[in-house]
Protein backbone atom coordinates (compact mmCIF):
# COMPACT_ATOMS: atom_id res chain seq x y z
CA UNK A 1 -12.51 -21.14 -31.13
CA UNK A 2 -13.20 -17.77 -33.44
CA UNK A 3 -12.38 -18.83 -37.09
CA UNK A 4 -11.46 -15.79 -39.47
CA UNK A 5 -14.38 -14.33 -41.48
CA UNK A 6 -12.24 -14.61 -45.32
CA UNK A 7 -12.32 -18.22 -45.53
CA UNK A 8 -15.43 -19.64 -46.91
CA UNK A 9 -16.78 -23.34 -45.70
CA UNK A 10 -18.38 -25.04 -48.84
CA UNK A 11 -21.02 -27.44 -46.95
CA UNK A 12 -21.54 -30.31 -49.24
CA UNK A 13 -25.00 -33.14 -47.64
CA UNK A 14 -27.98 -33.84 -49.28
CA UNK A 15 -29.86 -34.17 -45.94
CA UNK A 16 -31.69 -31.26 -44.90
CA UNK A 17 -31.91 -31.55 -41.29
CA UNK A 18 -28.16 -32.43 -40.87
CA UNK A 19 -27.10 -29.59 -42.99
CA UNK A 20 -28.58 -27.21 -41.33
CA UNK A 21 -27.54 -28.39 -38.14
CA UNK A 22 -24.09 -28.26 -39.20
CA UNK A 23 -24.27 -24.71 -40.94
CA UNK A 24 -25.07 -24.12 -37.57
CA UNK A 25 -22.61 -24.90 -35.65
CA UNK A 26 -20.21 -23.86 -38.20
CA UNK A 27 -21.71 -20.02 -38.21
CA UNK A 28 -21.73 -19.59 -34.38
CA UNK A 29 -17.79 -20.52 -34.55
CA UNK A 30 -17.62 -17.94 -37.11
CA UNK A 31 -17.42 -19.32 -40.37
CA UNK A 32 -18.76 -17.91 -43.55
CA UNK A 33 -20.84 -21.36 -44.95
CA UNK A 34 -22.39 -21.98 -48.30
CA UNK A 35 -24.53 -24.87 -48.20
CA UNK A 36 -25.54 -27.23 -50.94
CA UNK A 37 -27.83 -29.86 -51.46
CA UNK A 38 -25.49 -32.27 -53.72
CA UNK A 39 -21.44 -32.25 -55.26
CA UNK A 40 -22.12 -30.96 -58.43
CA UNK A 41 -23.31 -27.52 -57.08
CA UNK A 42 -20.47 -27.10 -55.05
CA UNK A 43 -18.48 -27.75 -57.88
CA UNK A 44 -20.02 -25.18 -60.53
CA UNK A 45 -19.39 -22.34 -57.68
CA UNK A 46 -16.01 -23.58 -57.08
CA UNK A 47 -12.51 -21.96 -58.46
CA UNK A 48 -9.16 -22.18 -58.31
CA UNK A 49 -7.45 -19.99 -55.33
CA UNK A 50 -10.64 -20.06 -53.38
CA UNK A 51 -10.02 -18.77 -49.66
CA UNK A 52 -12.27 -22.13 -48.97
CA UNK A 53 -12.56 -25.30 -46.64
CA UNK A 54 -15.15 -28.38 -48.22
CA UNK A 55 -16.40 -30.00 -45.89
CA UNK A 56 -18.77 -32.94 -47.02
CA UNK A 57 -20.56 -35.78 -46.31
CA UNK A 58 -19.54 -39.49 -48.17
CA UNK A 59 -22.66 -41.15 -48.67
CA UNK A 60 -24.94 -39.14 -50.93
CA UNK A 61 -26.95 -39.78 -53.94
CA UNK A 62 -26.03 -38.91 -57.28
CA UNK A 63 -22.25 -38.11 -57.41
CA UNK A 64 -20.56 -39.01 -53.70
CA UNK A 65 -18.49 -37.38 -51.51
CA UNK A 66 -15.18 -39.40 -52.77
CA UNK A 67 -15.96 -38.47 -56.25
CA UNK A 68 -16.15 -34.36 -55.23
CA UNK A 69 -13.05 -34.95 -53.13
CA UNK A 70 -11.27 -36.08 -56.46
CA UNK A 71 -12.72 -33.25 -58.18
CA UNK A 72 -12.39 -30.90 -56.35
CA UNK A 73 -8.66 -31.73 -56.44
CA UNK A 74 -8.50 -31.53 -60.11
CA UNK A 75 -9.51 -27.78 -59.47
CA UNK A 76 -6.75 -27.08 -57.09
CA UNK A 77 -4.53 -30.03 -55.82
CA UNK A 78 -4.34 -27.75 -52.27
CA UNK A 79 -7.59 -27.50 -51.68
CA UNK A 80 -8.68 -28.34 -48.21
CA UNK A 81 -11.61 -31.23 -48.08
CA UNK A 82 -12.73 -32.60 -45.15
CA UNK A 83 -14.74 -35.89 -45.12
CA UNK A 84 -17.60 -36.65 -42.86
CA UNK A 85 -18.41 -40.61 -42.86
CA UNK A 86 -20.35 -43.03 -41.29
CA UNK A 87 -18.80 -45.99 -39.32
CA UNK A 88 -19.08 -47.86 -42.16
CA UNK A 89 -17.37 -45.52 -44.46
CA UNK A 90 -14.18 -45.01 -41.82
CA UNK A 91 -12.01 -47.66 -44.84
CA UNK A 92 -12.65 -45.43 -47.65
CA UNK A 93 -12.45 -42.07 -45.55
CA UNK A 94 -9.17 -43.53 -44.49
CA UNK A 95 -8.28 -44.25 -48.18
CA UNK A 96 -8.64 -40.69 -48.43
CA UNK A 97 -6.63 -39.80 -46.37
CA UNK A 98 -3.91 -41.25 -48.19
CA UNK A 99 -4.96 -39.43 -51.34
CA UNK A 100 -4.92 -36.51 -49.90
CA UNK A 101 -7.83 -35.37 -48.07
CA UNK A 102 -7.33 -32.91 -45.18
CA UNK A 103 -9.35 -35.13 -42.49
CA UNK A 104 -12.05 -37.14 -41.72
CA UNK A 105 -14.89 -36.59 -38.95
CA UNK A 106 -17.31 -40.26 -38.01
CA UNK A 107 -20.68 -39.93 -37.01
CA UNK A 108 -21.54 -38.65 -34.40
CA UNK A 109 -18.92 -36.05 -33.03
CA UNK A 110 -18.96 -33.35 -31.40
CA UNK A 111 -19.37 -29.78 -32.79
CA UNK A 112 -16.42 -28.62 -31.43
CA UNK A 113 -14.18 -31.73 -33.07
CA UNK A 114 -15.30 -30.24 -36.87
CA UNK A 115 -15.24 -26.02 -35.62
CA UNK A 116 -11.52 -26.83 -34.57
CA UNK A 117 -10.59 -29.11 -37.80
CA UNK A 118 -12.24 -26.24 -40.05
CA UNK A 119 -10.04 -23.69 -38.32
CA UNK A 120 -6.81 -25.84 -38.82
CA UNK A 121 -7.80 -26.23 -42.75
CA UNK A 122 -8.77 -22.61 -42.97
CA UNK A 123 -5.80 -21.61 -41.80
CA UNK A 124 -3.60 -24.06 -44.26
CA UNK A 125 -5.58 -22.45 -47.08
CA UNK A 126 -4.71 -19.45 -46.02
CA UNK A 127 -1.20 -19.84 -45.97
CA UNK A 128 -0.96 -21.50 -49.47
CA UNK A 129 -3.02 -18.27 -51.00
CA UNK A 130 -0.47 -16.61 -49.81
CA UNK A 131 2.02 -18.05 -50.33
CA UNK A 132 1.01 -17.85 -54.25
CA UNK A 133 0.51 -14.57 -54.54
CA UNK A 134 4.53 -14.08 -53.45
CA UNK A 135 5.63 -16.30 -55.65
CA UNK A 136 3.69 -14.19 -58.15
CA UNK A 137 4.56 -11.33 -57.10
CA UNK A 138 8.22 -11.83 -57.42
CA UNK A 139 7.45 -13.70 -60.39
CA UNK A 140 6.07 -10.17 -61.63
CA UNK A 141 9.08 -8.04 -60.31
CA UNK A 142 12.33 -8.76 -62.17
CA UNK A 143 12.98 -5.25 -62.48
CA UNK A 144 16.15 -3.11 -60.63
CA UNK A 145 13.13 -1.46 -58.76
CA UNK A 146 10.38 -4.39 -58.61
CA UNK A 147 6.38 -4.10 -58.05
CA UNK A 148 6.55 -5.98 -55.28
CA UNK A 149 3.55 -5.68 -52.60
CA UNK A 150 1.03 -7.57 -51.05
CA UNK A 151 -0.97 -4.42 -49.35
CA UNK A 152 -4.47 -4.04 -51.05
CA UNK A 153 -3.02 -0.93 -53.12
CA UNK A 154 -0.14 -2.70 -54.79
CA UNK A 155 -2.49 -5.95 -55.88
CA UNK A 156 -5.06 -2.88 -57.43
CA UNK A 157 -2.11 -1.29 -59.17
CA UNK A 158 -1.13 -5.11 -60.85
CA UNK A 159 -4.64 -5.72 -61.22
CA UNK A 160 -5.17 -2.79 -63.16
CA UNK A 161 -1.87 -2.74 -64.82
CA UNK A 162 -2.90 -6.50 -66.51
CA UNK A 163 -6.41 -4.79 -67.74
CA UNK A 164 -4.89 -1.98 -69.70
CA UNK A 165 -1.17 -3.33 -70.78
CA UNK A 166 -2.84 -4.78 -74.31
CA UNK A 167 -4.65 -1.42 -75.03
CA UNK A 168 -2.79 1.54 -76.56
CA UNK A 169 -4.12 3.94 -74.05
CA UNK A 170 -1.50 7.18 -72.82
CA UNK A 171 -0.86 6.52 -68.98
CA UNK A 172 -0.12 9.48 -66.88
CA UNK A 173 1.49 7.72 -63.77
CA UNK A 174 1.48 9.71 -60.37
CA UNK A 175 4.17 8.45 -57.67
CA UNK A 176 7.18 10.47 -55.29
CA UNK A 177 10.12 10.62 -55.66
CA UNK A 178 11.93 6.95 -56.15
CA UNK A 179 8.61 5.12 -56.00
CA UNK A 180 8.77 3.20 -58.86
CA UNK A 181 6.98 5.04 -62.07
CA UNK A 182 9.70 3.68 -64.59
CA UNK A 183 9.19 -0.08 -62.96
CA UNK A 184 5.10 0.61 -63.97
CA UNK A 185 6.06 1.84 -67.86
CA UNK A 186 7.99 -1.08 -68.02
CA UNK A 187 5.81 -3.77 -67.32
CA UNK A 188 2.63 -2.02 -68.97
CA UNK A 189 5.19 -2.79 -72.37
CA UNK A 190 6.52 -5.78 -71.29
CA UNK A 191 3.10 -7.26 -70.34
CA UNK A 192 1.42 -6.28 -73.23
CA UNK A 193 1.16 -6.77 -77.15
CA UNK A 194 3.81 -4.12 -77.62
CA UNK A 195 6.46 -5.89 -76.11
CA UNK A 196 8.40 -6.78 -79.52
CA UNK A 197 8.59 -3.01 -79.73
CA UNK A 198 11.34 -0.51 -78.33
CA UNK A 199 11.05 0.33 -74.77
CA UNK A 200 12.32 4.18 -74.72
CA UNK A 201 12.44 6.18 -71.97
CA UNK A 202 13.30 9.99 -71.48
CA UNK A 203 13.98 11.89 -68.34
CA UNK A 204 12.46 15.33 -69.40
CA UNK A 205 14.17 16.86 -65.76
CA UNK A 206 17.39 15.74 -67.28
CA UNK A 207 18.04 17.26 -70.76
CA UNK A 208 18.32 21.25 -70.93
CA UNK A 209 16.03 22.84 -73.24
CA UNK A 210 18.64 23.12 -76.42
CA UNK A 211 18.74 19.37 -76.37
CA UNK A 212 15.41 17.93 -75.12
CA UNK A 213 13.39 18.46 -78.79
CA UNK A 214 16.62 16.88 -80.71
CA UNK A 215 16.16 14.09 -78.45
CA UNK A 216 12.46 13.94 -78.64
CA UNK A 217 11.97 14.43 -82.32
CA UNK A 218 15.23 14.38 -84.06
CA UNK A 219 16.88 16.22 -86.82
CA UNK A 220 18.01 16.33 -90.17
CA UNK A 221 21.83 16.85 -90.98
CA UNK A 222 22.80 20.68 -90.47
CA UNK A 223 19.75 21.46 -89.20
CA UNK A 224 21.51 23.49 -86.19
CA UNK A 225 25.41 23.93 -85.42
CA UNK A 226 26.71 20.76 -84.68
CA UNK A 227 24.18 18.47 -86.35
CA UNK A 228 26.76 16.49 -88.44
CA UNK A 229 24.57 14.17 -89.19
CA UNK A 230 20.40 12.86 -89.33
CA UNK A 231 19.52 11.57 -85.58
CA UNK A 232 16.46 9.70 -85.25
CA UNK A 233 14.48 11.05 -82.41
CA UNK A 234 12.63 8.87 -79.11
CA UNK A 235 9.17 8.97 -80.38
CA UNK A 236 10.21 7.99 -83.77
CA UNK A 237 12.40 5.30 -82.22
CA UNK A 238 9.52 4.48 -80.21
CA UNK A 239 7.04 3.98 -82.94
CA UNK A 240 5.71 -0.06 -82.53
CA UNK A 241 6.80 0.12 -78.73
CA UNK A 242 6.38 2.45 -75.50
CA UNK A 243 7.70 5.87 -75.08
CA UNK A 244 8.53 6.39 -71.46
CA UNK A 245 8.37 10.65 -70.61
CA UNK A 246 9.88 10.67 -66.53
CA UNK A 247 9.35 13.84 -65.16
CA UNK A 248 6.89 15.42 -67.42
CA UNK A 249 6.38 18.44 -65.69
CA UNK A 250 9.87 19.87 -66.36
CA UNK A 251 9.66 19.63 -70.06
CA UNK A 252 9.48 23.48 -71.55
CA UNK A 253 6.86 24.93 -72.57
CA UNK A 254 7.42 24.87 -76.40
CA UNK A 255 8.12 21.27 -76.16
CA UNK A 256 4.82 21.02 -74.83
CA UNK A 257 3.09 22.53 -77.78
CA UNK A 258 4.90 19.99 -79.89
CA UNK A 259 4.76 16.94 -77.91
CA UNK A 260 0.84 17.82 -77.93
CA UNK A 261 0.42 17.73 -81.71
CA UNK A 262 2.39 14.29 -81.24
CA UNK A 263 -0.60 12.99 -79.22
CA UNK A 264 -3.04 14.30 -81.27
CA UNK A 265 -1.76 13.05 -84.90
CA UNK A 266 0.01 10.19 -84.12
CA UNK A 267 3.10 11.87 -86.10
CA UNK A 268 6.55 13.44 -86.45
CA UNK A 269 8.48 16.53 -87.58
CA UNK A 270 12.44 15.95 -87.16
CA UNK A 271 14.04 19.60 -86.97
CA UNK A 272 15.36 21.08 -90.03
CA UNK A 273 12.82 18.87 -92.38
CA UNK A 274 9.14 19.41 -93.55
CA UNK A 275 9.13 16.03 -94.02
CA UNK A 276 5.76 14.31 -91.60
CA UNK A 277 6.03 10.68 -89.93
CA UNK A 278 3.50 8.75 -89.10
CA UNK A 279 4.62 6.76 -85.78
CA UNK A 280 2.59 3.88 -83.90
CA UNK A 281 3.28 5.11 -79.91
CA UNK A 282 1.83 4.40 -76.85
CA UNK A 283 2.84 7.15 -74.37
CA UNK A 284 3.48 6.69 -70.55
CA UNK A 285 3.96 9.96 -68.50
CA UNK A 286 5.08 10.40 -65.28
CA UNK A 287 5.00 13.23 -62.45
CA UNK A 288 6.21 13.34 -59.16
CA UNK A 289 3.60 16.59 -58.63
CA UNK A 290 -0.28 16.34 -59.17
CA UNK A 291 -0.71 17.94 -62.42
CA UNK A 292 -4.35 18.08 -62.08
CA UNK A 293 -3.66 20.43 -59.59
CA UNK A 294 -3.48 24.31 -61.16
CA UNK A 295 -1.11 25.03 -57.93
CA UNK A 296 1.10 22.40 -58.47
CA UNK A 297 1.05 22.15 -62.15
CA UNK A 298 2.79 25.59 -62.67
CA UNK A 299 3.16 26.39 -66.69
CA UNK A 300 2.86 22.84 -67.12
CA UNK A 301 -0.13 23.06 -70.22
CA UNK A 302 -3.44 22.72 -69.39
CA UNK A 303 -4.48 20.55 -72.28
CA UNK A 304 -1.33 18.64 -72.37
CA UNK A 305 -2.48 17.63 -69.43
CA UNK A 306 -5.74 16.33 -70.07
CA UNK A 307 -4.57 14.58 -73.39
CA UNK A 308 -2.47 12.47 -70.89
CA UNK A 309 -4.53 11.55 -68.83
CA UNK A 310 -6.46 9.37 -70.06
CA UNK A 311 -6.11 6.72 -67.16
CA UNK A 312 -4.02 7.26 -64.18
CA UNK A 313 -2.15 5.41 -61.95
CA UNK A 314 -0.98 6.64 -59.02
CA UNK A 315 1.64 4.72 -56.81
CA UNK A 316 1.41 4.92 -52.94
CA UNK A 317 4.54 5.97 -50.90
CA UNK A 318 6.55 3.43 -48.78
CA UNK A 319 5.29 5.30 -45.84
CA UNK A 320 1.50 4.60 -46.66
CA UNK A 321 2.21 0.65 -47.28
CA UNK A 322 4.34 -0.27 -44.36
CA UNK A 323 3.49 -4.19 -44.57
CA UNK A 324 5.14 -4.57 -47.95
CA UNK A 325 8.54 -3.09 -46.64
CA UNK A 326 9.96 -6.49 -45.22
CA UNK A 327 9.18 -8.56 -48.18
CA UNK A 328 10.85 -5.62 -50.52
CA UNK A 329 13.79 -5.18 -47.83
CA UNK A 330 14.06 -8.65 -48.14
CA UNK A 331 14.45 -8.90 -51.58
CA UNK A 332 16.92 -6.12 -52.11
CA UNK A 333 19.19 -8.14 -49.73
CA UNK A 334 19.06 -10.95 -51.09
CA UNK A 335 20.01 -9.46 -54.50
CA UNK A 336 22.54 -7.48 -53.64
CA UNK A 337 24.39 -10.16 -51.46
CA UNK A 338 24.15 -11.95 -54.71
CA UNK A 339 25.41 -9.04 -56.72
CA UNK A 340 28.68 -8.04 -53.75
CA UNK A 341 28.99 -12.03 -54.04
CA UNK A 342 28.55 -12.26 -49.75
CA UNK A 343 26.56 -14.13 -47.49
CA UNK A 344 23.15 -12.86 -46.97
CA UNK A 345 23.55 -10.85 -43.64
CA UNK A 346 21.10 -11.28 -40.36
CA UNK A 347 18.54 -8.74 -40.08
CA UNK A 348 18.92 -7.15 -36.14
CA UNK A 349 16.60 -5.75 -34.37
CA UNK A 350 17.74 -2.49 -34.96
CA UNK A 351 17.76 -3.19 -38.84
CA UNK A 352 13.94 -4.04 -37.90
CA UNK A 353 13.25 -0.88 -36.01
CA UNK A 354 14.77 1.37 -38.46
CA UNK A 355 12.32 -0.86 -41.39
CA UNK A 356 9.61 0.10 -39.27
CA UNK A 357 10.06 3.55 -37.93
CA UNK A 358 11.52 5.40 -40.93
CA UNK A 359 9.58 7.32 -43.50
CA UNK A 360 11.55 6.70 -46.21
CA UNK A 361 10.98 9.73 -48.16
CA UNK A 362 13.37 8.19 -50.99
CA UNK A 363 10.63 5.42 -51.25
CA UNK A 364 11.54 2.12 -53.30
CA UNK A 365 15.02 3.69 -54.46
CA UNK A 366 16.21 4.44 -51.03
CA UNK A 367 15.21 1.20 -49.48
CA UNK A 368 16.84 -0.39 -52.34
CA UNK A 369 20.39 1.36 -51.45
CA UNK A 370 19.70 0.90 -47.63
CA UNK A 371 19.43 -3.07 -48.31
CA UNK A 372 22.86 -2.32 -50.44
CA UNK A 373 24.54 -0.69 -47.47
CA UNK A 374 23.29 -3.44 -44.89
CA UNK A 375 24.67 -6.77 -47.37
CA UNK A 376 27.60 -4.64 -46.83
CA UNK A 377 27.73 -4.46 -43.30
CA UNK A 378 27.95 -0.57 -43.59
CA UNK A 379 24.97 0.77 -42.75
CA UNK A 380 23.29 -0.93 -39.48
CA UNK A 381 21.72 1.76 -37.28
CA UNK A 382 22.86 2.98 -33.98
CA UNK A 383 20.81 1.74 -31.16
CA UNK A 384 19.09 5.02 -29.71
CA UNK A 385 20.56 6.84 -26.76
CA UNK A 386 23.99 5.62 -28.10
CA UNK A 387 26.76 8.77 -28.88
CA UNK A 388 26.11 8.13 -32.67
CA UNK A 389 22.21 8.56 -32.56
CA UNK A 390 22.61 11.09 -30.30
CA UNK A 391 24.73 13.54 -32.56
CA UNK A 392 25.31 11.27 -35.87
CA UNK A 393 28.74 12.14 -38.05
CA UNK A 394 28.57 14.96 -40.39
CA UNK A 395 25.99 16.77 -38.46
CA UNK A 396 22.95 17.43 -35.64
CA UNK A 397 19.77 15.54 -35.27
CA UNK A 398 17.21 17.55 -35.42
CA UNK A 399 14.82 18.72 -32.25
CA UNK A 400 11.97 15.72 -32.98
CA UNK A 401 14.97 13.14 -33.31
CA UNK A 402 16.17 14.03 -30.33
CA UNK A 403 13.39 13.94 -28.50
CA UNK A 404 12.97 10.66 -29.68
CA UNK A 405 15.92 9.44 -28.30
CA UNK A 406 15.47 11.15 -25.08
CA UNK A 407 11.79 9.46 -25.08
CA UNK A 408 14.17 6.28 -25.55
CA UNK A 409 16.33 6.68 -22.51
CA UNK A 410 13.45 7.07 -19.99
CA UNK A 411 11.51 4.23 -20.79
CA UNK A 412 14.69 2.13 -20.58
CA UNK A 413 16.05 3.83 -17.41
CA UNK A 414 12.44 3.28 -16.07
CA UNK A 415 12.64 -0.37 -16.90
CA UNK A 416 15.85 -0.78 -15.77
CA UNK A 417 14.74 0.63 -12.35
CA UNK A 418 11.36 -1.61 -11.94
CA UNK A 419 12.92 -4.77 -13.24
CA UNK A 420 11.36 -5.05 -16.36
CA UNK A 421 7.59 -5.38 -14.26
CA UNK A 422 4.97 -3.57 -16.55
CA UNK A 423 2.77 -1.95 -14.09
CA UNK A 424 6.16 -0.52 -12.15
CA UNK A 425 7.24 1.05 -15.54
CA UNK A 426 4.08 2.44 -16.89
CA UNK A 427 3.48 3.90 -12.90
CA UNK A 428 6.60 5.76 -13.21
CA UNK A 429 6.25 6.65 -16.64
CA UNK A 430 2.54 8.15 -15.75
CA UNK A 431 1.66 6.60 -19.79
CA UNK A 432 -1.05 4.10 -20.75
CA UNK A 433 -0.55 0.46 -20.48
CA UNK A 434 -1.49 0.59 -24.79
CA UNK A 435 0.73 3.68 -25.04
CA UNK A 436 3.98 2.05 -23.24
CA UNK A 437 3.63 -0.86 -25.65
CA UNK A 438 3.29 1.52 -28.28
CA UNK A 439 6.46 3.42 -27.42
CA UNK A 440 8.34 -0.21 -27.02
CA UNK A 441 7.53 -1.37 -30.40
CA UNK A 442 8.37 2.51 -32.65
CA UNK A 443 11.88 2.72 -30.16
CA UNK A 444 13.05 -0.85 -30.96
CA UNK A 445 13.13 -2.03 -27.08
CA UNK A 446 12.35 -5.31 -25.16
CA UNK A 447 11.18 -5.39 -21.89
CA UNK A 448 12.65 -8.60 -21.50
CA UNK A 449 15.92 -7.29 -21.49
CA UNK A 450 15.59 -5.42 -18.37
CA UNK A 451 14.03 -8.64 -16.31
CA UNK A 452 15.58 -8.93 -13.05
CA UNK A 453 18.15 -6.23 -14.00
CA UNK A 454 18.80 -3.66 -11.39
C-alpha cells in the first residue's frame, strides 16, 4: 500500500530496537515518521491542524501511552492516535477505543496490519484538514465576490492579507478584469484595526476628469459653477478608514500630481480653499495593467507609481486556478438560488464541461453571473455538435470553436462505430491512448455511452 508523503507519522516507544523496527516498516510503505523516545516529546512538537497520524506504544515509562492519547486530544479532539498494546493491555486499549482513539494494534502483528491502519488514519486526517480550511474559507468570504480558494495561490494571498491588514501600509493590488481587487480592499479593512473606519471606494475609470478631483478632494461652496454648497471629498471621508482607488491607471494626469502630495503628507486641499487637512488614510490601489511595466503603464506617473507600491498583491486569473472553480461555482449557486428564492438546481455534465473547459476571461464576476443564469435554468450549455453550438444565436463561432466541435463529432462517431471499445476508437482515430482520454475529458463525453451502441 503507498501512503501519501504530506501526512506525518509521530512514532511514540521508548524501546530502541522496536522503534526502529517500526520506523521501518512505516518508511518503506511511504510514510514520513518522526520518532521519539517518550510522550512528552511528541507532545512539545505537536500542533493543532497537524497533517499527522500518532501512533504509540501503551506501556512506557514516565508518562504512558493512555495519558498522550488524552493529550494529544486536548490539542485537537480529531487527531488520529493509534494504540499499540500488549495482550495484557487489549482492556484499556479497548477503553480507548471508546474514548476515541482511532485503533488499536496487539503484539505481535504484522507490518502490513499497522502500514494499512496508518493509511486509513492518514487519510481521515486528511479529510478533516480539509475540510477546515473550507469552512474557513467561506467563513472568510462573505463578500458579493468572495476570496474563496483552496489552490496554493489563494491560501498565500489570505496568508499574506492577515500579515499586513493591521499595518497602515498603501497596497497596490494587481488582478484582470472581474477578479476580485475590491473583495481584497475590503477585507484588508475589515480584517484589520481600521475597521471602525469608513470603507470608501472610487472607480477612477468611472468619473470624467471635471468630476474625479471634486470627488477625490472636495470643495468649498462656489468654488466652480454649480458648487452650491461645501462637499466633503473620499480621502477626507476616508480619513480613520481605507480609501479604495479601482482602476488607478485611468485617473488623469493632474490628479496624479495631487493624489501624490496626498501620499506624501498625509493631507488635504478641498478646491476653492487654502485651507490644509490633515487625514489618517490607508490607501489601496488597484490596476488591471502592470504598472511597473513602462509599456503598459502609459502616462500613468512614474513616481506615483512607486509611492504605491509599497507591497503588492497580485490576484491569479480563474484560468490559472482551475481547482477552486467548483467550490466558487458552487457557492454562487447556492446563493443565488437563495436570493431567486428556487431550489438549488443539478449541476449536468455539460454545466461541468463548460466549468472546466472555459477560460473565463470575466474571472470571479463572470462565473458569478454564469451561476446566476444556471439557478435560473437559463443558461445550461449546448452539448457540442448540437445546431446551437454549432452556430449559437446572435452570431458565428469562431474557426477554433468550431473545430472543437468538429473534433467532438469524430470521436463520438468513432465510438459510436467501435462500440465504445478503446483500442477500436483510438485505432481509427490514429491518437494516443493518453491523448483520446484527454480529448474525452476537455469535450464533455463518456465512452460509456456508446457501449454496445451501433
Amino acid at each position: 500500500m503507498t501512503a501519501a508523503t504530506t501526512t506525518e507519522v509521530f512514532l511514540v516507544d521508548d524501546d530502541t530496537d522496536l522503534r526502529r523496527a517500526t520506523r521501518q516498516t512505516l518508511e518503506l510503505a511511504g510514510f514520513k515518521v518522526r520518532d521519539f523516545a517518550d510522550a512528552r516529546s511528541a507532545l512539545g512538537a505537536l500542533t493543532a491542524d497537524a497533517d499527522a497520524v500518532i501512533v504509540s506504544d501503551i506501556r512506557m515509562a514516565g508518562m504512558d501511552g493512555l495519558e498522550l492519547f488524552a493529550r494529544a486530544k486536548a490539542i485537537d479532539a480529531d487527531l488520529p492516535v493509534i494504540l499499540i498494546t500488549g495482550h495484557g493491555d487489549i482492556a484499556m486499549a479497548v477503553k480507548a477505543m471508546h474514548d476515541g482513539a482511532y485503533d488499536f494494534i496487539a503484539k505481535p502483528f504484522p507490518a502490513d496490519r499497522l502500514s494499512q491502519s496508518v493509511a486509513r488514519a492518514a487519510e481521515k486526517r486528511r479529510l478533516v484538514i480539509d475540510n477546515r480550511r473550507l469552512r474557513q474559507a467561506m467563513e472568510e468570504s462573505r463578500d458579493d465576490l468572495p476570496l474563496i480558494g483552496q489552490t496554493p495561490a489563494m491560501e498565500r494571498l489570505r496568508h499574506m492579507l492577515r500579515q499586513i491588514a493591521d499595518t497602515d501600509v498603501d497596497v497596490l493590488v494587481a488582478g484582470e478584469t472581474g477578479s476580485g481587487k475590491e473583495v481584497v480592499a475590503t477585507l484588508l479593512h475589515r480584517w484589520g484595526r481600521r475597521r471602525s473606519g469608513n470603507f470608501v471606494a472610487l472607480n477612477c475609470g468611472a468619473l470624467p476628469e471635471t468630476v474625479i478631483e471634486s470627488e477625490l478632494f472636495g470643495h468649498e461652496a462656489g468654488a466652480f459653477t454649480g458648487a452650491q454648497k461645501k462637499r466633503i471629498g473620499r480621502i477626507e471621508h476616508s480619513s480613520g478608514g481605507t480609501l479604495f482607488l479601482d482602476e488607478i491607471e485611468s485617473m488623469p494626469p493632474a490628479t496624479q500630481v495631487k493624489m501624490l502630495r496626498v501620499l506624501e503628507m498625509r493631507e488635504v486641499s478641498p478646491l476653492g480653499t487654502n485651507e490644509v487637512r490633515p487625514v489618517d488614510l490607508r490607501v489601496v490601489a488597484a490596476a488591471k495593467l502592470d504598472l511597473g511595466n513602462p509599456a503598459e503603464r502609459g502616462d500613468f506617473r512614474e513616481d506615483l507609481y512607486y509611492r504605491l507600491n509599497v507591497v503588492t498583491l497580485s490576484i491569479p486569473p480563474l484560468r490559472e486556478r482551475r481547482a477552486d472553480i467548483p467550490l466558487l461555482f458552487s457557492h454562487f449557486l447556492a446563493r443565488a438560488a437563495e436570493r431567486f428564492k428556487r431550489e438549488t438546481p443539478v449541476v449536468t455534465n455539460e454545466t461541468h464541461r463548460h466549468l472546466a473547459t472555459h477560460d473565463w476571461p470575466g474571472n470571479v464576476r463572470e462565473l458569478a453571473h454564469y451561476a446566476e443564469r444556471v439557478a435560473l435554468g437559463l443558461s445550461d450549455p449546448q452539448p457540442a455538435g448540437s445546431p446551437a453550438a454549432i452556430c449559437p444565436p446572435g452570431g458565428r463561432q469562431s474557426l477554433p470553436e468550431r473545430m472543437e466541435s468538429h473534433e467532438a463529432d469524430l470521436i463520438r462517431e468513432a465510438l459510436r462505430e467501435a462500440g465504445g471499445d478503446v483500442r477500436r476508437t483510438i485505432e481509427a482515430l490514429g491518437i494516443p491512448r493518453k491523448t483520446f482520454y484527454d480529448k474525452l475529458q476537455r469535450h464533455g463525453i463518456s465512452r460509456a455511452d456508446y457501449e454496445n451502441d451501433g
